[in-house]
C-alpha atoms as a PDB file:
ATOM      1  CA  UNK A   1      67.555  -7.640 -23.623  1.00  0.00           C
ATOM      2  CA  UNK A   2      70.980  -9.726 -22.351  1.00  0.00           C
ATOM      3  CA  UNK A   3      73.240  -9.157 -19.548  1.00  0.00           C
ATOM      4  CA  UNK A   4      76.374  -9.478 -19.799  1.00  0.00           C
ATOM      5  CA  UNK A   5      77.698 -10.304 -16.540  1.00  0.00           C
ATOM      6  CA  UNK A   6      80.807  -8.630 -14.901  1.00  0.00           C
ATOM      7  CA  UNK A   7      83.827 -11.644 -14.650  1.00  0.00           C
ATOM      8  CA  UNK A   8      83.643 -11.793 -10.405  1.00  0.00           C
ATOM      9  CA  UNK A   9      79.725 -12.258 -10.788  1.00  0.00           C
ATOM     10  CA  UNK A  10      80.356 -15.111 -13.249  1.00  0.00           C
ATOM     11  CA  UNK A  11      83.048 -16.569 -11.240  1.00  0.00           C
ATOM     12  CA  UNK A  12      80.917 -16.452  -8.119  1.00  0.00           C
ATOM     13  CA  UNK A  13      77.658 -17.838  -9.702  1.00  0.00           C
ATOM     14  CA  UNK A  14      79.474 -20.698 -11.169  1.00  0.00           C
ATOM     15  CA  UNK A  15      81.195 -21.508  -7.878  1.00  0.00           C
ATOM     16  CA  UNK A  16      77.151 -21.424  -6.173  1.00  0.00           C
ATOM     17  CA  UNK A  17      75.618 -22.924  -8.882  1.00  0.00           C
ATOM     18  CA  UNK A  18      78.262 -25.911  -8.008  1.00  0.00           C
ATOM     19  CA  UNK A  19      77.242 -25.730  -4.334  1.00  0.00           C
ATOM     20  CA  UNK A  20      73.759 -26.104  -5.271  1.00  0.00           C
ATOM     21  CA  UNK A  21      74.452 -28.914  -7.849  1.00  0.00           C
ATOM     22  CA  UNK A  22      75.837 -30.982  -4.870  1.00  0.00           C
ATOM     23  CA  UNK A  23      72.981 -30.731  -1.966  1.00  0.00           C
ATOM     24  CA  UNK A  24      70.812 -32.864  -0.990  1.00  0.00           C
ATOM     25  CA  UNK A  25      67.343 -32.995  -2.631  1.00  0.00           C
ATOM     26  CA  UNK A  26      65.393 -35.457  -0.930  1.00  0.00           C
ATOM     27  CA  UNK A  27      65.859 -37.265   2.424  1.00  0.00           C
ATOM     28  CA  UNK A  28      67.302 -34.071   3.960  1.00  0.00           C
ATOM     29  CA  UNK A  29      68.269 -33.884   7.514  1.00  0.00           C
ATOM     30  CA  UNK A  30      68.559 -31.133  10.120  1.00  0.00           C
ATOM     31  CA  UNK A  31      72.251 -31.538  10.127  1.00  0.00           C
ATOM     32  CA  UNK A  32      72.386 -31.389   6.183  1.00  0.00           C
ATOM     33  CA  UNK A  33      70.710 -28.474   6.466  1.00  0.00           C
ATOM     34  CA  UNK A  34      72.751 -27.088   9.750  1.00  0.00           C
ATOM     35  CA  UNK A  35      76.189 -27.981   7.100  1.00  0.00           C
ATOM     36  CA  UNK A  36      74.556 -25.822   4.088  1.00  0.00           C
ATOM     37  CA  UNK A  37      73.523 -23.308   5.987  1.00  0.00           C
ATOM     38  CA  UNK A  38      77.118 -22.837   7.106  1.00  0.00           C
ATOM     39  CA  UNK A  39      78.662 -23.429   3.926  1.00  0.00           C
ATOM     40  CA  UNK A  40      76.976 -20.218   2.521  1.00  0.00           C
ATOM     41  CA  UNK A  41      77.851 -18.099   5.648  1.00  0.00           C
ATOM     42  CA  UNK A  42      81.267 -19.002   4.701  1.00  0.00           C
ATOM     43  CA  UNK A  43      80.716 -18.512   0.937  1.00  0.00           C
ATOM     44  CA  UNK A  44      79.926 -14.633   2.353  1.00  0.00           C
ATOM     45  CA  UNK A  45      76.428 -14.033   1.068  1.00  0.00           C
ATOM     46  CA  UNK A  46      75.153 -12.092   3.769  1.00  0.00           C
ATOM     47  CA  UNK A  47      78.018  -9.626   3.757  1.00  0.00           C
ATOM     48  CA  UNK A  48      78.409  -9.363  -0.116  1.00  0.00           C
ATOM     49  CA  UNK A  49      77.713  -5.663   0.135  1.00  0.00           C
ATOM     50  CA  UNK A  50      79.559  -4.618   2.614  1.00  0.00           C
ATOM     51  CA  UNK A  51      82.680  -6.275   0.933  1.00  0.00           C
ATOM     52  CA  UNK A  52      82.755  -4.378  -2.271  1.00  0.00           C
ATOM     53  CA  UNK A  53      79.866  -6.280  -4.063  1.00  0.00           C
ATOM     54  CA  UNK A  54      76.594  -4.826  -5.164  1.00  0.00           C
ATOM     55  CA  UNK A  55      73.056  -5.598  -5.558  1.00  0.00           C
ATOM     56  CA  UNK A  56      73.619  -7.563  -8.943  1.00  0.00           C
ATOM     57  CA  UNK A  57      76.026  -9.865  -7.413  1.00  0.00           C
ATOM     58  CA  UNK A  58      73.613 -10.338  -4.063  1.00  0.00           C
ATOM     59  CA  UNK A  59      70.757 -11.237  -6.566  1.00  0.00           C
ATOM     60  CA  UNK A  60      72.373 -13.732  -8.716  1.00  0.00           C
ATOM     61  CA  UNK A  61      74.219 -15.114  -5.538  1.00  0.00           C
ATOM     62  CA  UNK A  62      70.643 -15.930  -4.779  1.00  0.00           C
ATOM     63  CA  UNK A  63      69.185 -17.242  -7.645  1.00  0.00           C
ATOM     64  CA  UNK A  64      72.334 -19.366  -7.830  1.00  0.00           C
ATOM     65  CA  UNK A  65      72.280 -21.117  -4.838  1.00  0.00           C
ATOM     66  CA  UNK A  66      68.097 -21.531  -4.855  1.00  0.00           C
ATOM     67  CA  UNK A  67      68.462 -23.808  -7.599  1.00  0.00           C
ATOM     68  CA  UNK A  68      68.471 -26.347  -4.886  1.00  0.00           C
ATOM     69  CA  UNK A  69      66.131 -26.291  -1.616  1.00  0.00           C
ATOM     70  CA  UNK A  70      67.409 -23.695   0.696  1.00  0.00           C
ATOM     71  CA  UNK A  71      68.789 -24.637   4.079  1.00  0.00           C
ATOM     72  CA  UNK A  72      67.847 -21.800   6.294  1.00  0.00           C
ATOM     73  CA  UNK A  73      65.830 -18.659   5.325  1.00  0.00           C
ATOM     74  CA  UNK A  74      68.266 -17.111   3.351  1.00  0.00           C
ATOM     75  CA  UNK A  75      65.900 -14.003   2.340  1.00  0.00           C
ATOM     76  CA  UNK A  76      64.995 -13.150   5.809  1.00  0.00           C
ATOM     77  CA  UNK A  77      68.620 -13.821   6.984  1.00  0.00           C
ATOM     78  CA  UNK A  78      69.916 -11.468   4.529  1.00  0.00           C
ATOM     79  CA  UNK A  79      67.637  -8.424   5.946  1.00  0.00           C
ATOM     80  CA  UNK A  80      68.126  -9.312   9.288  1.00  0.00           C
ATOM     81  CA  UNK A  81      71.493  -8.616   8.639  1.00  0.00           C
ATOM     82  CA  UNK A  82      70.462  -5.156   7.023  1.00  0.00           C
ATOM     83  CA  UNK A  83      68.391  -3.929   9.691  1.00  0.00           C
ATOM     84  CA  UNK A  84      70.844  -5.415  12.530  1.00  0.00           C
ATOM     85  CA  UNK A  85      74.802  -6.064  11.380  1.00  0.00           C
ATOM     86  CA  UNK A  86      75.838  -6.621  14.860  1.00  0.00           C
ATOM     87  CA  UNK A  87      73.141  -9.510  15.946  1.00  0.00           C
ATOM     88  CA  UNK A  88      73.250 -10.814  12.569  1.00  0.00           C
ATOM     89  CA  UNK A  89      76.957 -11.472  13.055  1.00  0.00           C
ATOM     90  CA  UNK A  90      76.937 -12.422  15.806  1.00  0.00           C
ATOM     91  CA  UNK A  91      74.852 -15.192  14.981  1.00  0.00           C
ATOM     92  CA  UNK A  92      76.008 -15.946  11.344  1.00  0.00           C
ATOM     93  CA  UNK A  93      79.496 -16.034  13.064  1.00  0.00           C
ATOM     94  CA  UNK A  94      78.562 -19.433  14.955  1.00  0.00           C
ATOM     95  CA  UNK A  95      76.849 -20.421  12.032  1.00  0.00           C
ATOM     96  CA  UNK A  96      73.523 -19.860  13.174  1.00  0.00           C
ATOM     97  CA  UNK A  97      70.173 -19.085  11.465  1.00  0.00           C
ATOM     98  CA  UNK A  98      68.651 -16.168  12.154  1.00  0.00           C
ATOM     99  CA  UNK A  99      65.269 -14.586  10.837  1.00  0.00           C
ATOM    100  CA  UNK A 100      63.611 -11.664  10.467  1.00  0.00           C
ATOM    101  CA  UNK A 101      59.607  -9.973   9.986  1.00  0.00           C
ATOM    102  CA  UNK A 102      58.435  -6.663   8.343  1.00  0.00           C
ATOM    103  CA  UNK A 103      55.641  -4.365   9.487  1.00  0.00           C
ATOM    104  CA  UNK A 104      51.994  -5.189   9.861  1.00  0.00           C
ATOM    105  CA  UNK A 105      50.543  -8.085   9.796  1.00  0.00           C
ATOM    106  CA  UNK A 106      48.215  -9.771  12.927  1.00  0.00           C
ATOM    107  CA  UNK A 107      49.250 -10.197  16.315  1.00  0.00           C
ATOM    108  CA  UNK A 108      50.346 -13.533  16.320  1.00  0.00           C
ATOM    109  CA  UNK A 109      52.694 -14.183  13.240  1.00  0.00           C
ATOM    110  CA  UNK A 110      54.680 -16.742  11.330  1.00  0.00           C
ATOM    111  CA  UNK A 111      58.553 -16.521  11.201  1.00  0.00           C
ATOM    112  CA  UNK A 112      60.497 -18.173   8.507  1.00  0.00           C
ATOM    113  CA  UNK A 113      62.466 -21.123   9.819  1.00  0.00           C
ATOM    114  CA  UNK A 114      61.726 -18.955  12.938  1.00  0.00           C
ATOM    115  CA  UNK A 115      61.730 -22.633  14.941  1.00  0.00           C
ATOM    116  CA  UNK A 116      65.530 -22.775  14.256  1.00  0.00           C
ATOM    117  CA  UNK A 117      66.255 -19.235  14.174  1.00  0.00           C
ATOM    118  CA  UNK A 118      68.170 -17.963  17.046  1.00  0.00           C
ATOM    119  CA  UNK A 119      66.874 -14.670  16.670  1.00  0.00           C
ATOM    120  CA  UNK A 120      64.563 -12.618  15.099  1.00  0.00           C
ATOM    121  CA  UNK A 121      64.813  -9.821  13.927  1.00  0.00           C
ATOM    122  CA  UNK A 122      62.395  -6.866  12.854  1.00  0.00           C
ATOM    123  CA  UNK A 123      63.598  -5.254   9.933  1.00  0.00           C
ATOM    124  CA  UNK A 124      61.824  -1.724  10.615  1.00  0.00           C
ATOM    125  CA  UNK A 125      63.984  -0.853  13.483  1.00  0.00           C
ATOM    126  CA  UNK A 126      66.335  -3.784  13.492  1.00  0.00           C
ATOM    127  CA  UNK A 127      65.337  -4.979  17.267  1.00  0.00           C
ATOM    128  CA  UNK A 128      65.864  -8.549  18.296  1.00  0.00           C
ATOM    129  CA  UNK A 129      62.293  -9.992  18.935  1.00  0.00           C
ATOM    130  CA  UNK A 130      63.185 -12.857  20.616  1.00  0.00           C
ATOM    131  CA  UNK A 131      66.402 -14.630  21.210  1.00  0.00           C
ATOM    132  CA  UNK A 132      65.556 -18.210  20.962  1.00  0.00           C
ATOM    133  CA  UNK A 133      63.777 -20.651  18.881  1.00  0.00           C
ATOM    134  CA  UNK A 134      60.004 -19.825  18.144  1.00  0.00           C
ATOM    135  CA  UNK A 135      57.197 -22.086  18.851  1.00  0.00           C
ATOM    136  CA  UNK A 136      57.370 -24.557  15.689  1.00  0.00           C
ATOM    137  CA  UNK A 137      54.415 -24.118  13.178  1.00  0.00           C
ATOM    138  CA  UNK A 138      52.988 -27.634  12.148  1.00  0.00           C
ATOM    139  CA  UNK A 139      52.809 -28.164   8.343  1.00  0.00           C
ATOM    140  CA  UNK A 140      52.546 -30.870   5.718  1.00  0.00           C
ATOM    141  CA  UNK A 141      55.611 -29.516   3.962  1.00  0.00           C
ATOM    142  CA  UNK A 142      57.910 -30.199   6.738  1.00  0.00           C
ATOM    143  CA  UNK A 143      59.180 -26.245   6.796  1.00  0.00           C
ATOM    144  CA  UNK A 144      60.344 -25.417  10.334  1.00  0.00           C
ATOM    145  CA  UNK A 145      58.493 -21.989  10.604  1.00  0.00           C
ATOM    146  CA  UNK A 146      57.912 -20.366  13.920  1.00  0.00           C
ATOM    147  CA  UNK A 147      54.833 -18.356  15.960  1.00  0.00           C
ATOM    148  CA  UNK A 148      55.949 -15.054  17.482  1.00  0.00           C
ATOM    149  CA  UNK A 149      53.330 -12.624  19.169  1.00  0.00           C
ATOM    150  CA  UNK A 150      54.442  -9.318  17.827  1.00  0.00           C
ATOM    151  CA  UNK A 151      52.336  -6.806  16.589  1.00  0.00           C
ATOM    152  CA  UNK A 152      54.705  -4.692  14.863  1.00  0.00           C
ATOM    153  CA  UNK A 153      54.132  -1.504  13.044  1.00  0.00           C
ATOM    154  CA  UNK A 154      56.095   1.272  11.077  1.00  0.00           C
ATOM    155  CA  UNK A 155      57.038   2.513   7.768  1.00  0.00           C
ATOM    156  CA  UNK A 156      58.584  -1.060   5.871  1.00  0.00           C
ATOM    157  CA  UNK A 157      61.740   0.897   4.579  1.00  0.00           C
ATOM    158  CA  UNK A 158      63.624  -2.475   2.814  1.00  0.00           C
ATOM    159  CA  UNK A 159      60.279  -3.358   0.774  1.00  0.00           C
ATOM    160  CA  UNK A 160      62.261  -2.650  -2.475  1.00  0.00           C
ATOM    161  CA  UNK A 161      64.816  -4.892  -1.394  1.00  0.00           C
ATOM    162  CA  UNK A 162      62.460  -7.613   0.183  1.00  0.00           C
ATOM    163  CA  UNK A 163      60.714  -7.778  -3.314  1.00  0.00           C
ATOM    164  CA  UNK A 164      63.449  -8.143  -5.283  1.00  0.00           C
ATOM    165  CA  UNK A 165      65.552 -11.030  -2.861  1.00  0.00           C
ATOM    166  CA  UNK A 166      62.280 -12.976  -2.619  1.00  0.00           C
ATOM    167  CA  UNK A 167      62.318 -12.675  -6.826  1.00  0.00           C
ATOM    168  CA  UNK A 168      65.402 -14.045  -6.825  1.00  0.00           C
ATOM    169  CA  UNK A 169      64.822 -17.056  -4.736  1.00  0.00           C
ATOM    170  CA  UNK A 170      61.322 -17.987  -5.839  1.00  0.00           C
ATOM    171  CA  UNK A 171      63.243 -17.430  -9.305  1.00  0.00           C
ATOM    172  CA  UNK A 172      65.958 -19.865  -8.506  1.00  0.00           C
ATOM    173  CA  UNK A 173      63.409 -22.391  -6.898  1.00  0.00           C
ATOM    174  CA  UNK A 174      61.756 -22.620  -9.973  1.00  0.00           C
ATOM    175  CA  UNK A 175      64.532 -22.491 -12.310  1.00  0.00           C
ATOM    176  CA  UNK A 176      65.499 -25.919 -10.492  1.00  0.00           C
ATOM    177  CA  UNK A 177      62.536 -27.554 -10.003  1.00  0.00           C
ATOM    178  CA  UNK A 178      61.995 -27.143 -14.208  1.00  0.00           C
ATOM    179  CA  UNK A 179      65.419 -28.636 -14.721  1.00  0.00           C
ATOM    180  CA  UNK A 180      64.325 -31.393 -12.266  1.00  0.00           C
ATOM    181  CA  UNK A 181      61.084 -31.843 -14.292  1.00  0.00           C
ATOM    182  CA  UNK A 182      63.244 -31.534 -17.739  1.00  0.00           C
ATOM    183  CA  UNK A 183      65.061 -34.493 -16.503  1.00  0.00           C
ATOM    184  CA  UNK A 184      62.017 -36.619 -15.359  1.00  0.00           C
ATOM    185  CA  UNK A 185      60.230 -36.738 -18.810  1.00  0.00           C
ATOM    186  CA  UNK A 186      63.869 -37.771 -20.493  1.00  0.00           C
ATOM    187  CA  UNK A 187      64.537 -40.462 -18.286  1.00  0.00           C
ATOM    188  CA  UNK A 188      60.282 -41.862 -17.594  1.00  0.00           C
ATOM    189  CA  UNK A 189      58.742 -43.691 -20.442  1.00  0.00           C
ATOM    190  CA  UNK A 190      55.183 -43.789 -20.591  1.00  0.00           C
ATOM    191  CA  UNK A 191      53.779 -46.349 -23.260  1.00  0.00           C
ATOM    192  CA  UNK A 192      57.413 -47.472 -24.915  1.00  0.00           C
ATOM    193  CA  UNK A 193      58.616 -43.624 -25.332  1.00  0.00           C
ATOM    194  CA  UNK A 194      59.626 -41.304 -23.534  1.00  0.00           C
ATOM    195  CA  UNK A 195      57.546 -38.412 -21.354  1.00  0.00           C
ATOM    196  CA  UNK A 196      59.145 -35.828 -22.763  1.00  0.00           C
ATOM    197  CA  UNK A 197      58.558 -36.903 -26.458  1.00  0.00           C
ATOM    198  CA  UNK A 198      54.651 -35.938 -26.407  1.00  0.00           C
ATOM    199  CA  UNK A 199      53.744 -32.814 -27.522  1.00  0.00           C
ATOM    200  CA  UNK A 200      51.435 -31.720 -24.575  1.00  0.00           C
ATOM    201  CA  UNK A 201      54.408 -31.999 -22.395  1.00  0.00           C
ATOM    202  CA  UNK A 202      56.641 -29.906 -24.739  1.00  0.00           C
ATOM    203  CA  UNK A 203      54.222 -27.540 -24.735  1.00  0.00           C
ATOM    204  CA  UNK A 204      54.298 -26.903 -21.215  1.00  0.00           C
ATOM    205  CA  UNK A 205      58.340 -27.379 -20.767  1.00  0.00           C
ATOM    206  CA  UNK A 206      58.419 -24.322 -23.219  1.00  0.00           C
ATOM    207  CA  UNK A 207      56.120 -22.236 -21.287  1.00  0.00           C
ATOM    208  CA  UNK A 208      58.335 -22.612 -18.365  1.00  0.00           C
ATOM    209  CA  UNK A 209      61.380 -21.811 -20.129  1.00  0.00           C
ATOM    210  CA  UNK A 210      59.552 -19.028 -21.736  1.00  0.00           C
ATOM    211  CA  UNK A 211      58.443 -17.693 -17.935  1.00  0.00           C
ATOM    212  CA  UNK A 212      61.748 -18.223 -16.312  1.00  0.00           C
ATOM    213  CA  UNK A 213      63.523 -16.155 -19.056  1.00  0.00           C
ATOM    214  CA  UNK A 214      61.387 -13.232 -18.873  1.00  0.00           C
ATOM    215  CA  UNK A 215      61.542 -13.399 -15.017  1.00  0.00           C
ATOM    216  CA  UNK A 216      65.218 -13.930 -15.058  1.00  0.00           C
ATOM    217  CA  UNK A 217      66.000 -10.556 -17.000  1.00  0.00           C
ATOM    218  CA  UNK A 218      63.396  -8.877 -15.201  1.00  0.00           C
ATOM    219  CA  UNK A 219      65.317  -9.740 -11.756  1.00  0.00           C
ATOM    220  CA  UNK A 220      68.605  -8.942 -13.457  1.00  0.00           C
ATOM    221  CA  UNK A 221      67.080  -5.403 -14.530  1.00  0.00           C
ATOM    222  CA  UNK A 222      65.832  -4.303 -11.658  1.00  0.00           C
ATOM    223  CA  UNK A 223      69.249  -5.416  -9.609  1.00  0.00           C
ATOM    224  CA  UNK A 224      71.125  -3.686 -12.020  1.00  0.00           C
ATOM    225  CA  UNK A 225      69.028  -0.877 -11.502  1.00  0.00           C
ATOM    226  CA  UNK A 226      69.470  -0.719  -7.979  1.00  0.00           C
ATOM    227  CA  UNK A 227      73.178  -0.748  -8.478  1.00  0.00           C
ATOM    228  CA  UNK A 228      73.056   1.709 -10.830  1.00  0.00           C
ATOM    229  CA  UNK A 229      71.380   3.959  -8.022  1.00  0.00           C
ATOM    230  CA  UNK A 230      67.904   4.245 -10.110  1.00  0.00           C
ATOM    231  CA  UNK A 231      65.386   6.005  -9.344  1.00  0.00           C
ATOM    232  CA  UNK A 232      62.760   3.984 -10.580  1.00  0.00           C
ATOM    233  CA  UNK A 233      64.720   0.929  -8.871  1.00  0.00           C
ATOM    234  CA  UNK A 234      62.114   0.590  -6.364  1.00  0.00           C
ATOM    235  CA  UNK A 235      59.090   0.462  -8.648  1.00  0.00           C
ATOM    236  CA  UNK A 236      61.439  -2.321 -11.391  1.00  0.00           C
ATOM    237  CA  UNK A 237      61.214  -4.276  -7.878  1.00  0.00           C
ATOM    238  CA  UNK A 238      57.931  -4.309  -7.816  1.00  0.00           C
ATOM    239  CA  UNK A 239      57.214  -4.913 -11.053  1.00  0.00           C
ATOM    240  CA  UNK A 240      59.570  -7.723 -10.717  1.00  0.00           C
ATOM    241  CA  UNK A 241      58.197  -9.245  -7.488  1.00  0.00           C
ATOM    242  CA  UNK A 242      54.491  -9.119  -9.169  1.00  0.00           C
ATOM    243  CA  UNK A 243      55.504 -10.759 -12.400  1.00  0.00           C
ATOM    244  CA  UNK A 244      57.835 -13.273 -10.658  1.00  0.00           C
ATOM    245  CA  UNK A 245      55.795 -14.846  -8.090  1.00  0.00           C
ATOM    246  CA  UNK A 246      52.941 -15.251 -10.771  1.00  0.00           C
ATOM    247  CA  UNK A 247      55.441 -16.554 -13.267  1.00  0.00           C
ATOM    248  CA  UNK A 248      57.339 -18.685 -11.218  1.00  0.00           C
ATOM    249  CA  UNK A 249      53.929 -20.427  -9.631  1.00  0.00           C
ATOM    250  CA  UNK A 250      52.525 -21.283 -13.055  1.00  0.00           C
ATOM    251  CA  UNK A 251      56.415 -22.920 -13.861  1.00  0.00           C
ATOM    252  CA  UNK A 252      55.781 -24.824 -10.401  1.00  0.00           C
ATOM    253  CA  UNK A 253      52.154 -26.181 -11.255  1.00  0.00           C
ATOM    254  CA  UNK A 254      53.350 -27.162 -14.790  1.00  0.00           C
ATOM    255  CA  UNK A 255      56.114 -29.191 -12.695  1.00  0.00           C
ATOM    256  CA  UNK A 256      53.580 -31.225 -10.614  1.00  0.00           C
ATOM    257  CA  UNK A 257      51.692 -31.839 -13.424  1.00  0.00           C
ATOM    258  CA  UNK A 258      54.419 -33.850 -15.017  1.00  0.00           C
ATOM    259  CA  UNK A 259      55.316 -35.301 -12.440  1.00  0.00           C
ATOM    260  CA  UNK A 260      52.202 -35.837 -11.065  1.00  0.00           C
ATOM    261  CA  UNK A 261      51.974 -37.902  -7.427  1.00  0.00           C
ATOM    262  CA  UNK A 262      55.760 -38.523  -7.820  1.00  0.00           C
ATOM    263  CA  UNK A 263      56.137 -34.497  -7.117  1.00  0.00           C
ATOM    264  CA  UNK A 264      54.789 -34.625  -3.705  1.00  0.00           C
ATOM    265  CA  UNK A 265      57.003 -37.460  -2.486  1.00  0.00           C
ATOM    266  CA  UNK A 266      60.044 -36.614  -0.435  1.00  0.00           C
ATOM    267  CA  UNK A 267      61.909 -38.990  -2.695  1.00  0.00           C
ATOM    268  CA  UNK A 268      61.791 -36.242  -5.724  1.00  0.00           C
ATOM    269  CA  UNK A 269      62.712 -33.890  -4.214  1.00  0.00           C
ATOM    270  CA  UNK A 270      60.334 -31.301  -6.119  1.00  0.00           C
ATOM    271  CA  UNK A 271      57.803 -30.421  -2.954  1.00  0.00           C
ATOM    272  CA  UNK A 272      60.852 -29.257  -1.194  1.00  0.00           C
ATOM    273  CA  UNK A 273      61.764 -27.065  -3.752  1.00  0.00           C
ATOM    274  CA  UNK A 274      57.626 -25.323  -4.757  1.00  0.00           C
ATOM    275  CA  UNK A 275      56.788 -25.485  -0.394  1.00  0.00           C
ATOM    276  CA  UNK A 276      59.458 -22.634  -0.517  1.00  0.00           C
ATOM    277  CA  UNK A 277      58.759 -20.689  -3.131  1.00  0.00           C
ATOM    278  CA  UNK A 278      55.038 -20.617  -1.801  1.00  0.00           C
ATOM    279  CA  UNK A 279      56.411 -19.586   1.194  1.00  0.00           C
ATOM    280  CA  UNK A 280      57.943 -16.598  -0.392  1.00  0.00           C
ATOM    281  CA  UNK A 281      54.694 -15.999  -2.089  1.00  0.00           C
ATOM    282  CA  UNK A 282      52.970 -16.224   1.632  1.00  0.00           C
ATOM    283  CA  UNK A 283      55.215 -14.254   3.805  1.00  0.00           C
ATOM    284  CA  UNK A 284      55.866 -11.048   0.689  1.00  0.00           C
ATOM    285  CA  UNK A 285      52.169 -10.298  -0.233  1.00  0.00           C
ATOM    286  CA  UNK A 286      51.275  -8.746  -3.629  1.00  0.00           C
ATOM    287  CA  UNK A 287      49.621  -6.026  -1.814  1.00  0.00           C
ATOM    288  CA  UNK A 288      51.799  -3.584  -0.993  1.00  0.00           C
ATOM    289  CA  UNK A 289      53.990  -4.014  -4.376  1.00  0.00           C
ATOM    290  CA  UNK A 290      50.602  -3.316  -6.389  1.00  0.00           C
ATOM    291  CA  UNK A 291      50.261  -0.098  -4.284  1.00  0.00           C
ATOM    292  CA  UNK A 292      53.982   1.265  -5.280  1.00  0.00           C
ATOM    293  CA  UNK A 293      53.098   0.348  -8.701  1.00  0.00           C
ATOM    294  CA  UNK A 294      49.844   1.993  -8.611  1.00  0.00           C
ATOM    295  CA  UNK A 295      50.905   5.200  -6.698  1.00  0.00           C
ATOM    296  CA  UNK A 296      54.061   5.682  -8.714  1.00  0.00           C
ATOM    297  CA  UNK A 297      52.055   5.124 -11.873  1.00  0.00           C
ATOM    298  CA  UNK A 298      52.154   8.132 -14.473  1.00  0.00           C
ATOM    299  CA  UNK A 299      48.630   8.944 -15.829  1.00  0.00           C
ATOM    300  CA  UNK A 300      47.474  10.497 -19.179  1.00  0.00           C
ATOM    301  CA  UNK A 301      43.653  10.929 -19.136  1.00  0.00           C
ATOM    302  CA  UNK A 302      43.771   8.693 -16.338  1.00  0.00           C
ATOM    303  CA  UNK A 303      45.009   5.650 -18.122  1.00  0.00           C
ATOM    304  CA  UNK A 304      48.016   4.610 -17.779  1.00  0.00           C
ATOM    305  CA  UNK A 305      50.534   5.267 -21.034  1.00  0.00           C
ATOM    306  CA  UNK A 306      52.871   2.260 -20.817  1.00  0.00           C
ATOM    307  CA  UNK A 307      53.295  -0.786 -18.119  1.00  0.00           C
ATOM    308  CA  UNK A 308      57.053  -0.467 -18.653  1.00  0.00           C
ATOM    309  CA  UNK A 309      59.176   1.666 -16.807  1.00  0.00           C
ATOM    310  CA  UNK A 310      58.583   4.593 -19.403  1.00  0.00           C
ATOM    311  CA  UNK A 311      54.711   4.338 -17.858  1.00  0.00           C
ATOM    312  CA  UNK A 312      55.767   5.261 -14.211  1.00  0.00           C
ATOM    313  CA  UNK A 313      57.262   8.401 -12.683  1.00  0.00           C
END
């Protein structure tokens, strides 16, 4: 299957892919971080929608600019401003970060960038949780998550959506950490050649690009699906979300491998870049994606006919 991509989404994608191309990998500061952040609240991504672009353009807005380690929680920033436009706005306007959390989940919880976030928000009835910074969770990857006591529950009406914008990121976070590792093997010579010359290595550079094509037309399927007002949209996003997070985590591993100690040294730059995506993996569970799947399922003789979308009601 290939996508041909409307000219605007092209146009917009290159323009990201640019922004993403020039940030900071390693050595990053709070006020790097506090200017990217910013930067893409100008660039409009958390209004997309509302200004004439669709779900395909959100999506590959976000695997665009992922290609590089995020700033601010850019998934959770982009529901909060689902479930609350007005807060979100607010905040976003001043070029603040601001967070959200789903349903469920134990009394005491972890917020993304929730210690910089100057609100939360919960995306089941869009109410503002707390106004100011969260307690900061301490973590070897340097993240700076949040504590919040709330014990929230309700029907999680923007799972679809939170499936398929955290397959996009953790899509785009591996997509650049394998062109980081792609130009580590060039450039380090190991015995007089270079790391990229030996066959086991090959082997496991194609695998990724093998993984990160079939995730990247399963994220563009499922977004164009959603545009396309599908009804099945909701289950190709959870299709999507359980095949990317596994993909994209093997792509990741193969990464450290060949880089091996080098990869978990702020000077490469790669930690920053698989700490997120296994935050994504962390804070959207498999769980309730393998439920849609399974309840949404079509049986004959109680197996199930096909696993693609032909196979599900």
């Amino acid at each position: 299957m290939d996508f041909v991509l409307p000219d605007h989404t092209v146009g917009l994608v290159d323009e990201l892919r640019r922004w993403a191309r020039d940030r900071p990998i390693f050595e990053v500061s709070d006020a790097d971080d506090a200017t990217g952040w910013k930067q893409l609240v100008e660039f409009g991504i958390f209004d997309l929608e509302a200004h004439g672009g669709d779900m395909l353009d959100l999506v590959c807005a976000i695997s665009a600019v992922s290609r590089a380690p995020l700033p601010g929680p850019l998934v959770e920033a982009e529901l909060a401003a689902r479930a609350n436009p007005t807060v979100a706005a607010d905040v976003l306007g001043r070029g603040g970060v601001i967070s959200s959390i789903g349903p469920g989940g134990p009394a005491r919880r972890v917020v993304g960038w929730g210690a910089r976030a100057e609100a939360v928000v919960s995306t089941v009835d869009g109410a503002v949780l707390t106004d100011r910074p969260c307690e900061p969770v301490h973590n070897a990857y340097h993240l700076p998550h949040g504590w919040l006591e709330h014990d929230g529950q309700g029907a999680d009406e923007m799972a679809s959506r939170r499936w398929l914008l955290a397959s996009a990121a953790t899509l785009g976070l591996a997509s650049g950490a394998y062109e980081m590792t792609m130009r580590h093997t060039k450039d380090r010579e190991v015995f007089g050649r270079p790391l990229a010359s030996r066959q086991a290595v090959q082997v496991r550079l194609a695998e990724c690009s093998m993984l990160l094509q079939g995730a990247e037309v399963a994220v563009l399927d499922a977004a164009w699906r959603w545009s396309g007002d599908d009804v099945r949209s909701p289950t190709a996003a959870a299709l999507t979300w359980l095949y990317t997070r596994e993909a994209t985590e093997k792509v990741l591993a193969h990464a450290h491998q060949l880089f091996g100690a080098l990869g978990f040294c702020d000077e490469t730059g790669l930690v920053r870049l698989s700490s997120q995506a296994r935050w994504l993996r962390l804070s959207v569970p498999e769980g309730p994606a393998v439920d849609h799947v399974v309840s949404t399922r079509a049986r004959a003789a109680g197996t199930p006919p096909s696993l693609v979308l032909r196979g599900f009601r």
